[in-house]
Protein backbone atom coordinates (compact mmCIF):
# COMPACT_ATOMS: atom_id res chain seq x y z
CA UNK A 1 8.76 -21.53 116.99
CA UNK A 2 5.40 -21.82 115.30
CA UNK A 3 4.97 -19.30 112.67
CA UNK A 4 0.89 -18.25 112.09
CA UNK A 5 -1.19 -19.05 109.28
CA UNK A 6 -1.48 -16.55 106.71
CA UNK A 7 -3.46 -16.26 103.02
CA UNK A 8 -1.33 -15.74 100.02
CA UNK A 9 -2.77 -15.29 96.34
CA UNK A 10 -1.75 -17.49 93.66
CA UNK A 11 -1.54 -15.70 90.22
CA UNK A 12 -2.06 -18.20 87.16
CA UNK A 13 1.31 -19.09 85.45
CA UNK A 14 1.25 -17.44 82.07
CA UNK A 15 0.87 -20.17 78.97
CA UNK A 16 4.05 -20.85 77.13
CA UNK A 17 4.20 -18.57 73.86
CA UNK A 18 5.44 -20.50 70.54
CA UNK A 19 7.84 -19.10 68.49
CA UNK A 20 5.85 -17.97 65.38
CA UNK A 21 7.64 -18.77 62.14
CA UNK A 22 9.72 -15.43 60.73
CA UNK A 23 8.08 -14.98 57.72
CA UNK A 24 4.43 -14.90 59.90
CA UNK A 25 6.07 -12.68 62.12
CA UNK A 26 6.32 -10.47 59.81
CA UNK A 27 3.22 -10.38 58.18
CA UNK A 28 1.44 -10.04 60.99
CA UNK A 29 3.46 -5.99 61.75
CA UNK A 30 1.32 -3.39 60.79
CA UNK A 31 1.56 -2.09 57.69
CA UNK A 32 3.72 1.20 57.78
CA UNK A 33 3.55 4.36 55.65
CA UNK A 34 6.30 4.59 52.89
CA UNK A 35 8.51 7.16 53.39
CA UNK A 36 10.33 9.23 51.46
CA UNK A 37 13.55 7.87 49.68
CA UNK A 38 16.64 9.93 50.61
CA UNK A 39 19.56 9.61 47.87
CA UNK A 40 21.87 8.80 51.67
CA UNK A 41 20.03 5.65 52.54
CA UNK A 42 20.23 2.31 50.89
CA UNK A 43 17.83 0.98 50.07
CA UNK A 44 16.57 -2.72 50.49
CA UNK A 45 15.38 -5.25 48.27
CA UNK A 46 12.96 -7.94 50.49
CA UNK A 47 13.78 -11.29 49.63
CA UNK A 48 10.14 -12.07 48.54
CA UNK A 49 10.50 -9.61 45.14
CA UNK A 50 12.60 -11.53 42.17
CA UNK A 51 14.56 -8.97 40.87
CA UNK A 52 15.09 -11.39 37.84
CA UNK A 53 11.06 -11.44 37.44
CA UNK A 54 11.30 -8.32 34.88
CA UNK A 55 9.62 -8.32 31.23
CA UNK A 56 12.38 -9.81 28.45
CA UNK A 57 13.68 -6.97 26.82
CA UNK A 58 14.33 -9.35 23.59
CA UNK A 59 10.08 -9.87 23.64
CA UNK A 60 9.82 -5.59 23.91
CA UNK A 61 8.59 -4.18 20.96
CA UNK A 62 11.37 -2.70 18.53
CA UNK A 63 11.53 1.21 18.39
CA UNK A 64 9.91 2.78 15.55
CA UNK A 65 11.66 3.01 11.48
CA UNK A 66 13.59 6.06 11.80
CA UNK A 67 14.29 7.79 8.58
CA UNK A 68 18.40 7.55 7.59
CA UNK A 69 20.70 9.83 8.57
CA UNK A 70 21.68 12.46 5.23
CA UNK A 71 24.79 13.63 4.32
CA UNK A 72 27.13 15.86 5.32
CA UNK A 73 27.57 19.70 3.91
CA UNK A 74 30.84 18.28 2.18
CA UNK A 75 29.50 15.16 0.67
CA UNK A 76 26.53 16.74 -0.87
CA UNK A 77 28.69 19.14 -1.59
CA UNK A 78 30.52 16.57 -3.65
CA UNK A 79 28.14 14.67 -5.60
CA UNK A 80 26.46 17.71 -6.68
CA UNK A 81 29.49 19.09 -8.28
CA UNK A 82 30.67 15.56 -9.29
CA UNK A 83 26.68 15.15 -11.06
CA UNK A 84 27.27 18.48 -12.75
CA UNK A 85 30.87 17.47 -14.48
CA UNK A 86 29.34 14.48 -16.07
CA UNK A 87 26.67 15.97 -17.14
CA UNK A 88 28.81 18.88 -18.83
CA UNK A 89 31.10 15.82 -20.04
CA UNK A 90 28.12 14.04 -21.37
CA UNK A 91 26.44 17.39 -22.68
CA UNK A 92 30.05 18.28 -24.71
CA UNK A 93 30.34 14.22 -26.26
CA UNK A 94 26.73 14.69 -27.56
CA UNK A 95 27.42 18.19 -29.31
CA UNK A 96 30.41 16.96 -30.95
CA UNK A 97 28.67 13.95 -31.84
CA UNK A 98 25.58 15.90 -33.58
CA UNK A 99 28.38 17.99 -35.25
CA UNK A 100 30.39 14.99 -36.43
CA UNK A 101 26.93 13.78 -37.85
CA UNK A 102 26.07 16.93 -39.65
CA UNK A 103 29.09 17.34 -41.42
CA UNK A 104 29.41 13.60 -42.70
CA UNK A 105 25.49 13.68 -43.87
CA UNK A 106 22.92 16.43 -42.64
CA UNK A 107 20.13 13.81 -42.48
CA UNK A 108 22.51 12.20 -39.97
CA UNK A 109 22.68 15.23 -37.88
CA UNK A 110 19.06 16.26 -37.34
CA UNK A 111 18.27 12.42 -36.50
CA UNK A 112 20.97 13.20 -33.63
CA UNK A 113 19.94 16.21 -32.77
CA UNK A 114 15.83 14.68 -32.43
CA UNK A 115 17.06 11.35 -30.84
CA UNK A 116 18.83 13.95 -28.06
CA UNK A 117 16.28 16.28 -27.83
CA UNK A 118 13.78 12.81 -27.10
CA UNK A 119 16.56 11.55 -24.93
CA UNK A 120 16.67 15.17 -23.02
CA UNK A 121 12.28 15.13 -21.85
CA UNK A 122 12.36 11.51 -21.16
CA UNK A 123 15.70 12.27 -18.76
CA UNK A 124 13.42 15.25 -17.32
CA UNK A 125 10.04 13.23 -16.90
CA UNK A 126 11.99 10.21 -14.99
CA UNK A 127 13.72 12.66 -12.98
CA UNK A 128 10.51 14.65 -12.27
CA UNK A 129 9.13 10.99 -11.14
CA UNK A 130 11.71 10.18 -9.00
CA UNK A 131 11.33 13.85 -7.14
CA UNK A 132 7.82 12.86 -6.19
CA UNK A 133 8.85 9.48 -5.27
CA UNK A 134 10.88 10.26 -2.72
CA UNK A 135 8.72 13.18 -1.62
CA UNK A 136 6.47 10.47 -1.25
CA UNK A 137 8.36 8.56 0.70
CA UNK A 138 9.37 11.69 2.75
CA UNK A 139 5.43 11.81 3.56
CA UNK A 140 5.21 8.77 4.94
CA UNK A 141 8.26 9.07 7.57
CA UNK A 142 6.29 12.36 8.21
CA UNK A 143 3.07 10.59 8.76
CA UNK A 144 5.13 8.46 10.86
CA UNK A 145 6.18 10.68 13.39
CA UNK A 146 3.74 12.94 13.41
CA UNK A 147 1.39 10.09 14.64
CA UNK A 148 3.73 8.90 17.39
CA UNK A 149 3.32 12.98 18.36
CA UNK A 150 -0.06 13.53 18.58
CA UNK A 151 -0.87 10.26 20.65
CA UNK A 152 1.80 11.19 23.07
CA UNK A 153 0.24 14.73 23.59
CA UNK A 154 -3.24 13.47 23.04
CA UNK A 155 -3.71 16.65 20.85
CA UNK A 156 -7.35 16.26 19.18
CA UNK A 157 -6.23 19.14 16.67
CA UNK A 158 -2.85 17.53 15.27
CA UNK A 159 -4.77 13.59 14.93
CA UNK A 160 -7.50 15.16 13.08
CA UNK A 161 -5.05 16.43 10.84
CA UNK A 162 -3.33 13.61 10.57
CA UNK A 163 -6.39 11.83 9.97
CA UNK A 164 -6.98 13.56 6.90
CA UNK A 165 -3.63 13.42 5.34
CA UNK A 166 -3.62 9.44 6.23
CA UNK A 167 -7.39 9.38 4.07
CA UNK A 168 -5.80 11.22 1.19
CA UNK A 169 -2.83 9.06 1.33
CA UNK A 170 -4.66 5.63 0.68
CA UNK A 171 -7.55 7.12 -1.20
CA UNK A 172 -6.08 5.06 -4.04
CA UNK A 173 -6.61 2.52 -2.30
CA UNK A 174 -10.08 0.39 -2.77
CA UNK A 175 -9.69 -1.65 0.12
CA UNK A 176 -9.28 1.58 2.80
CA UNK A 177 -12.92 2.92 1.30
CA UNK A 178 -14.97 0.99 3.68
CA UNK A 179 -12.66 2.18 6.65
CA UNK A 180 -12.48 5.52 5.56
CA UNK A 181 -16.23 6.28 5.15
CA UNK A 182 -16.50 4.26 8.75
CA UNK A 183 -13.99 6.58 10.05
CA UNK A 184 -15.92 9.52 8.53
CA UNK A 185 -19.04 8.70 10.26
CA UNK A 186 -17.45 8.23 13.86
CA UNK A 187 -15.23 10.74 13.55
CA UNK A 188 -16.81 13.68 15.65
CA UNK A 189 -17.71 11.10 18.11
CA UNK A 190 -14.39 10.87 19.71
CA UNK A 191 -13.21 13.31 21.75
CA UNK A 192 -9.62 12.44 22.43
CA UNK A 193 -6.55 12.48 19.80
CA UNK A 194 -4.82 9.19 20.88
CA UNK A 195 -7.75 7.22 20.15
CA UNK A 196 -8.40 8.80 17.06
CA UNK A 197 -5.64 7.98 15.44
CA UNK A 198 -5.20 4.39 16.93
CA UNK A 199 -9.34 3.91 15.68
CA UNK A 200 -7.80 5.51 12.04
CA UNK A 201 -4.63 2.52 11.79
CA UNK A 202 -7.34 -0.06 13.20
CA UNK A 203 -9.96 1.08 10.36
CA UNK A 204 -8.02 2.19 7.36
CA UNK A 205 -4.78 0.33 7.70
CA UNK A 206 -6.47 -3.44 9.09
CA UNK A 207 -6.96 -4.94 5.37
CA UNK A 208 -3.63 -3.65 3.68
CA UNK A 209 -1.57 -5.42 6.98
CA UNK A 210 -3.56 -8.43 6.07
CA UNK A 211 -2.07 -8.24 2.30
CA UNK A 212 0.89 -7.15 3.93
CA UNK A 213 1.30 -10.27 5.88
CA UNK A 214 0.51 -12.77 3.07
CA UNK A 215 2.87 -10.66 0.54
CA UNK A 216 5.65 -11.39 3.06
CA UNK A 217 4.48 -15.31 3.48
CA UNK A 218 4.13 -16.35 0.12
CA UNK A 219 7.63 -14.22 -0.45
CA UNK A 220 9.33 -16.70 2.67
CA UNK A 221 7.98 -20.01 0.73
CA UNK A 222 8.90 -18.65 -2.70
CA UNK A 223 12.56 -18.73 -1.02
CA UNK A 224 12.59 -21.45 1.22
CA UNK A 225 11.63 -23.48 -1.90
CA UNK A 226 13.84 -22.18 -4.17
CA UNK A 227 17.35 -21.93 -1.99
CA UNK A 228 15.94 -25.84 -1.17
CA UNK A 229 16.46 -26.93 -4.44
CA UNK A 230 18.95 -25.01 -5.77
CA UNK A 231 22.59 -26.64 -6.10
CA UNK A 232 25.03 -23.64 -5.57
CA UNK A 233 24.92 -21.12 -2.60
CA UNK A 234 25.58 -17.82 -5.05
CA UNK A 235 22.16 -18.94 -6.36
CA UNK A 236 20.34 -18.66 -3.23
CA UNK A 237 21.85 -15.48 -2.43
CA UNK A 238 21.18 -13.90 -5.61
CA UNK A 239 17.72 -14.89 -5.52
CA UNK A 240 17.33 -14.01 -1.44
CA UNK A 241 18.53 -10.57 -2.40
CA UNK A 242 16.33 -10.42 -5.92
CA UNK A 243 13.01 -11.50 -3.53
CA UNK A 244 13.70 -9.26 -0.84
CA UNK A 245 14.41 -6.33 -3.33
CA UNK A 246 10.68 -7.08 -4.64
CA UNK A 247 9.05 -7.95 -1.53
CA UNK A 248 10.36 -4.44 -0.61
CA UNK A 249 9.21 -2.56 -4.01
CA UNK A 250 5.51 -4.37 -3.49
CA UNK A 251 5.09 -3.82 0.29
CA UNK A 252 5.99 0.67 -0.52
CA UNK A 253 3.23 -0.04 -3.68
CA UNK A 254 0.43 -2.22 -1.29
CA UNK A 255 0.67 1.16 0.70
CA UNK A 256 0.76 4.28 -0.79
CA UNK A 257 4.50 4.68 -1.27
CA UNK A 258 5.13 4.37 -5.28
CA UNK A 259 9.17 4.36 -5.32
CA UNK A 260 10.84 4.67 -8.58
CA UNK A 261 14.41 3.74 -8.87
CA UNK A 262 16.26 6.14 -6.90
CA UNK A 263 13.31 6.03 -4.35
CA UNK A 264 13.71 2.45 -3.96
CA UNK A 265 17.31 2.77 -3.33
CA UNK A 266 16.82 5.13 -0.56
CA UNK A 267 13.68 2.46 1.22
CA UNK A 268 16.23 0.00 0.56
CA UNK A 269 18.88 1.73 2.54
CA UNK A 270 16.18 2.55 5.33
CA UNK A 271 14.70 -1.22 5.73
CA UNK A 272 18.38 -1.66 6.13
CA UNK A 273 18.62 0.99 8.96
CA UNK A 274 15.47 -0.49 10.23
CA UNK A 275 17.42 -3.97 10.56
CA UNK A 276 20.37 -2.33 12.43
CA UNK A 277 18.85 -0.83 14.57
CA UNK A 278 16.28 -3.49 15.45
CA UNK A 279 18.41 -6.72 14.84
CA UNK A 280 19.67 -7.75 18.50
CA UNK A 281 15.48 -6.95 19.28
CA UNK A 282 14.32 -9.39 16.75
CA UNK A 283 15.86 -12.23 17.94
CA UNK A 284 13.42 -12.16 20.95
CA UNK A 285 10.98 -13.86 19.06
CA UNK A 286 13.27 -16.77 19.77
CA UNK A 287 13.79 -17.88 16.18
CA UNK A 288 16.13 -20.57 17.04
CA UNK A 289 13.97 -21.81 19.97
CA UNK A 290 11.05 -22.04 17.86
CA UNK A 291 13.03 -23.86 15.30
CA UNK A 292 13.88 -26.63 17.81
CA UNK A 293 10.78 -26.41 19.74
CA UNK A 294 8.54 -27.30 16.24
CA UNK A 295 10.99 -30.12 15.63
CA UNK A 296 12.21 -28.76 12.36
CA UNK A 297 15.48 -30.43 12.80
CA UNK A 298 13.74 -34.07 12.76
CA UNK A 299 11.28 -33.23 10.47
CA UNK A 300 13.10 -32.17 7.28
CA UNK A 301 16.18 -32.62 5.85
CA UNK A 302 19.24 -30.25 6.18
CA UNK A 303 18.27 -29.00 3.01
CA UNK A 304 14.86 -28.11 3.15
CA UNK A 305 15.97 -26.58 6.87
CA UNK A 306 18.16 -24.46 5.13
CA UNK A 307 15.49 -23.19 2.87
CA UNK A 308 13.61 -22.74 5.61
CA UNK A 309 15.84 -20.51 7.43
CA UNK A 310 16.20 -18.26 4.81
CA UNK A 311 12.83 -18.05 4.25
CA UNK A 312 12.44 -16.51 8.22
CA UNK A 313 15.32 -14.18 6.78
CA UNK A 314 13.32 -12.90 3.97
CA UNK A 315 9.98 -12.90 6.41
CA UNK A 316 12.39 -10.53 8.90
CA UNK A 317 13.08 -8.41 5.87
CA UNK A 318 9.23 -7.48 5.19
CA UNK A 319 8.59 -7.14 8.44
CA UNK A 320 11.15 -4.58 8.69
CA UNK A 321 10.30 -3.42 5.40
CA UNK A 322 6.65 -3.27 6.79
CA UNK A 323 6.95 -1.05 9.76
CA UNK A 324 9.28 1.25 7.11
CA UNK A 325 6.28 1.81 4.60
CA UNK A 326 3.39 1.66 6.65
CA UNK A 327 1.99 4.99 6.98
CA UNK A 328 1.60 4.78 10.65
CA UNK A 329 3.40 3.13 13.36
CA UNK A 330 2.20 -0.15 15.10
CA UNK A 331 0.04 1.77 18.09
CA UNK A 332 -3.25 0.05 17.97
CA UNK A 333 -2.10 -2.96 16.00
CA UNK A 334 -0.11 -5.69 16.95
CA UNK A 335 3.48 -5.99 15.09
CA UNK A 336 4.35 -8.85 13.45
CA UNK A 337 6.72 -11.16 14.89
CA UNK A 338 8.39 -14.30 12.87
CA UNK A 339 6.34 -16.58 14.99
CA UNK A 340 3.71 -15.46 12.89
CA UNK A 341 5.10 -17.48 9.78
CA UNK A 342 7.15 -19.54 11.39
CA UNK A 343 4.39 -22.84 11.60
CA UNK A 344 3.26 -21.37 8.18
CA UNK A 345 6.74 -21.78 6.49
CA UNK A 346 6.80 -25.15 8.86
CA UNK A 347 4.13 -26.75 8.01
CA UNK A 348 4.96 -25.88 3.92
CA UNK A 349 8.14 -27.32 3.80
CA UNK A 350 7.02 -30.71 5.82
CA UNK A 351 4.91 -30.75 3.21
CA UNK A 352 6.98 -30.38 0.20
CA UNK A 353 9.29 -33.35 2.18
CA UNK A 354 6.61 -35.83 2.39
CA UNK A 355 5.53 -34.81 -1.59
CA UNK A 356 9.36 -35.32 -2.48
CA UNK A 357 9.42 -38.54 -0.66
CA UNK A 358 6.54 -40.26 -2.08
């Protein structure tokens, strides 16, 4: 049996589709609205983000100097009634002395008795200067904070005032005129407290962190010299401690601070503080790492190495000892870092190697 003719329509066979690569894929989804995180859901990490791709912490700048913790009720407690017996012990041995004196010659006695009197105001006048010492030092942690206050609240009020007390702090100071008279004259010009106060540490406080910075260089190659030549290991720690201790006394002087003895004993114990505080911070400037990557260990000998590495310890001291006296904290201004002295000291004691060798 014949079957008829009939038409039939041919549709086109569809063209094969390529597999797109995954990643293309999914670029080419539209882009969806975040939503909401819910604490329930976990959440997922795409494998194009490096979670390892985060800012060093060890290159993050070191929290500000905080001022040292004081005493306890009961230790104060303490030395204050400890102070008074010696000085009731010392006051009773110097009236039986006078009185031993007047009875053996009466010429003896008055010379006692005007030689404690003498004794008596100067003890009063270097205690009086010690009080304002530390008050002065009290000012500048003070200054300190109250700076790191009004920039976070932006408060146009509290930096003017600030502003003011920063001017009379360094008025003894000839080379903060020129910034504070420029300061003066732009100072109803800005509006906002933040950049007030970061225009008043980039004005007034610009040339004493450039004497800052050399005080603290020539202070590293003063001791990377020395503890090079020197023959005993006491030596160069006496002398590390001795340079530090005046690197510390200049940098308070160079701005503002003035400590007398008891003064510097309490800056001392706060650059210390400072150190603790910052120490596992500071090594992000990759000391060693720069060591070895300026090819100090086949440029000098071990000696002059080890002169060099103490003089990035004393350079870490006045940095520390820097951010502790400066009357403002590093907003506007970039802090230090011992790469700053590093090629300095470097290049100093290759120097002193190829003089020695010739």
């Amino acid at each position: 049996m014949t079957r008829k003719p009939a038409a039939f329509r041919i549709e086109p066979e569809p063209a094969p589709r390529q597999e797109a690569p995954r990643k293309q894929r999914a670029d080419e989804r539209p882009a969806r609205k975040p939503q909401a995180a819910r604490s329930d859901v976990a959440v997922v990490i795409p494998s194009e983000i490096d979670v390892f791709d985060e800012p060093d912490i060890e290159q993050a700048a070191p929290p500000p100097a905080t001022a040292p913790r004081k005493r306890s009720l009961l230790a104060r407690l303490f030395f204050g009634a400890f102070g008074v017996l010696v000085s009731l012990a010392v006051g009773l041995w110097t009236d039986q002395l006078i009185r031993d004196l007047f009875q053996r010659a009466e010429w003896l006695g008055w010379l006692a008795a005007g030689m404690a009197a003498i004794a008596l105001l100067s003890l009063l006048v270097i205690l009086m200067r010690e009080f304002l010492a530390i008050a002065r030092l009290a000012e500048v942690e003070k200054l300190q904070r109250r700076a790191l206050d009004a920039v976070a609240r932006d408060d146009p009020k509290a930096a003017r005032a600030l502003v003011d007390e920063l001017s009379a702090f360094v008025a003894a100071k000839p080379e903060t005129a020129a910034g504070r008279r420029s300061l003066a004259e732009l100072r109803g010009e800005i509006i906002d407290g933040g950049n007030l106060v970061r225009l008043a540490e980039t004005e007034i406080l610009s040339p004493l962190d450039a004497r800052a910075k050399t005080m603290i260089l020539e202070a590293a190659k003063r001791v990377s010299l020395v503890t090079a030549v020197s023959p005993r290991a006491l030596v160069d720690v006496a002398y590390v401690v001795f340079e530090a201790g005046r690197l510390i006394r200049r940098l308070s002087e160079l701005y503002g601070g003035r400590p007398g003895t008891l003064g510097f004993f309490r800056l001392a114990r706060g650059v210390l503080a400072h150190l603790a505080v910052t120490g596992s911070i500071a090594v992000g400037d990759s000391f060693v790492q720069q060591i070895v990557g300026h090819g100090l260990a086949a440029k000098l000998s071990a000696k002059l190495g080890e002169g060099v590495v103490n003089g990035m310890m004393t350079a870490r001291i006045g940095i520390a000892a820097m951010e502790t006296t400066r009357p403002l904290p590093f907003i506007a201004a970039k802090r230090p870092g011992l790469g700053d002295f590093l090629s300095a000291l470097t290049s100093f004691a290759t120097r002193k190697e190829s003089q020695s060798e010739q």
